[in-house]
Each structure stands twice: as structure tokens, then as C-alpha cells.
C-alpha atoms as a PDB file:
ATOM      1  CA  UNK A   1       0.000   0.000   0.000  1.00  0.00           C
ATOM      2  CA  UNK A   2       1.688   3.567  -0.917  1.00  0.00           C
ATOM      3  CA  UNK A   3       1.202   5.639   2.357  1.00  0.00           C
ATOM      4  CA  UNK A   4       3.749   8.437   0.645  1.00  0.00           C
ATOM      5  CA  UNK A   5       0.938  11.269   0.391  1.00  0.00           C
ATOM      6  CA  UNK A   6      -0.545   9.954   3.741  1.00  0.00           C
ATOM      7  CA  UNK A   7      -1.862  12.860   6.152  1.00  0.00           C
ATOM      8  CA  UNK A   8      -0.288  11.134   9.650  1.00  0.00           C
ATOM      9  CA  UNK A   9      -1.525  12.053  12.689  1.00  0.00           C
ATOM     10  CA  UNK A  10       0.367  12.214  15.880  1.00  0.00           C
ATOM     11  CA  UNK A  11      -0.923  10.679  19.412  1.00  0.00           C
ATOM     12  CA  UNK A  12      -2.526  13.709  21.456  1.00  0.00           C
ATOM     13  CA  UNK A  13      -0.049  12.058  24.193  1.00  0.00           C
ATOM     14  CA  UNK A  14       2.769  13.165  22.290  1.00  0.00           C
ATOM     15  CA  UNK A  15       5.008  15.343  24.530  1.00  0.00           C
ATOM     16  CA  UNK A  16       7.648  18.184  23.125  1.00  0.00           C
ATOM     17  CA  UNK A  17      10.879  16.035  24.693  1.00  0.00           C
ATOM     18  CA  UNK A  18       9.951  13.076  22.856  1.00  0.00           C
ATOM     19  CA  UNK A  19       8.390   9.784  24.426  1.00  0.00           C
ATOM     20  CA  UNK A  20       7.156   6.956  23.002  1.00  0.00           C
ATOM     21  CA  UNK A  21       4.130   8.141  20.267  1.00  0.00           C
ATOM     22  CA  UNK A  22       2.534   6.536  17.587  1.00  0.00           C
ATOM     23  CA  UNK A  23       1.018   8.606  14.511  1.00  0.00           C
ATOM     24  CA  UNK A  24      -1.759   6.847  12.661  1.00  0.00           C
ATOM     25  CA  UNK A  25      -3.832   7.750   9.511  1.00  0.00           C
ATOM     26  CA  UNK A  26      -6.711   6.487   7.640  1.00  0.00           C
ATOM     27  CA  UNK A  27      -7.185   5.211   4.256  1.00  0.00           C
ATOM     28  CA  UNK A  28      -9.901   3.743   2.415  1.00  0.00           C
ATOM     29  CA  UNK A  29     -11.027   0.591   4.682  1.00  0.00           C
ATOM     30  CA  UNK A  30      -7.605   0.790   6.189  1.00  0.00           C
ATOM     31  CA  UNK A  31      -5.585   1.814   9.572  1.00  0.00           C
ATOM     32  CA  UNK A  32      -2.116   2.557   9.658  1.00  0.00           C
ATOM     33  CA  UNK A  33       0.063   2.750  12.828  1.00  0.00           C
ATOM     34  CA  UNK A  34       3.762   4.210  12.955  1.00  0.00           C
ATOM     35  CA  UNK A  35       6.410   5.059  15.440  1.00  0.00           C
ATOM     36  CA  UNK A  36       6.536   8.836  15.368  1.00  0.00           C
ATOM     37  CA  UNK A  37       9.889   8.580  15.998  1.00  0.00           C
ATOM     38  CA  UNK A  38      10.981   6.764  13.260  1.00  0.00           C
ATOM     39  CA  UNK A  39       8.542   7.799  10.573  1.00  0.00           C
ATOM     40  CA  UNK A  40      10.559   6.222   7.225  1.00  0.00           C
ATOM     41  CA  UNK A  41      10.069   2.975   9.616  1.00  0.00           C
ATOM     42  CA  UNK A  42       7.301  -0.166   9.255  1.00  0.00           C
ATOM     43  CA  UNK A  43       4.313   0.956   9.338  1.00  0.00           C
ATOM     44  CA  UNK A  44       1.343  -1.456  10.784  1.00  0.00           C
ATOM     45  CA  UNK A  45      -2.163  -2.456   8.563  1.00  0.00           C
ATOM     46  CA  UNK A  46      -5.246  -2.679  10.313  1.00  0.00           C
ATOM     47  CA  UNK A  47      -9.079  -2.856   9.264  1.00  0.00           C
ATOM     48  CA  UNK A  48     -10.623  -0.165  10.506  1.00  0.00           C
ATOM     49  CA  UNK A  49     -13.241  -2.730  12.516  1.00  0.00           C
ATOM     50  CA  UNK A  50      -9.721  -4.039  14.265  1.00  0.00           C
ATOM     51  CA  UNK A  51      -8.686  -0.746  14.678  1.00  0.00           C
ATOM     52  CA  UNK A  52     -11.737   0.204  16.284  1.00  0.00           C
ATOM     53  CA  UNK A  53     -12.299  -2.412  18.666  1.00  0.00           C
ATOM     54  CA  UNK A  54      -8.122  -1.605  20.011  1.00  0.00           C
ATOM     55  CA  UNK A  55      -9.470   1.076  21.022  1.00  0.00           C
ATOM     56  CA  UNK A  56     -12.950   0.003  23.058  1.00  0.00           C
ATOM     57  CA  UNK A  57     -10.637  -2.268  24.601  1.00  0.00           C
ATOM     58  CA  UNK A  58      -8.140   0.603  25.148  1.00  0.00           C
ATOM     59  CA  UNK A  59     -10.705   2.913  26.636  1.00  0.00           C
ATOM     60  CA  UNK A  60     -11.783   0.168  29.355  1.00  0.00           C
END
């Protein structure tokens, strides 16, 4: 999947001295997940149903 014109979004727990932060961004029926720190890095695939239930289980 080409993510190279892919608006990324950082974590709203990303911190100005670094930490560990994810940036994610959505394409058609599709999550993706990468380290902000090392954006040229893997990136992660998700459905968006996966991706969704991450988080329900994230917000318990």
C-alpha cells in the first residue's frame, strides 16, 4: 500500500521532549500505525473494525 501522500496524525499524548508516540492515519477501509519517531520505519495495517475495537478495549 503507498502511504507516501498519507496525512499522519500524531498521538494527542505526544510530549515536546519526545516519548514513546505513535502517529496513525486512515485510508480507504484501512488503519495505519507508525512510530513517530521513526517515521521512514514499518508501518502497521489494520481494518478499521480491528482498529476500532483496540481502542474500546483501550478505553476500558
Amino acid at each position: 500500500m503507498d502511504l507516501t501522500k498519507a496525512v499522519w496524525r500524531k498521538s494527542s499524548y505526544t510530549t515536546s521532549n519526545g516519548g514513546e508516540c505513535v502517529e496513525v492515519t486512515s485510508v480507504p477501509g484501512t488503519v495505519a500505525v507508525r512510530d513517530s519517531k521513526n517515521p521512514e520505519g514499518p508501518k502497521l495495517l489494520v481494518s478499521r473494525r480491528a482498529f476500532a475495537a483496540l481502542l474500546a478495549e483501550l478505553k476500558q
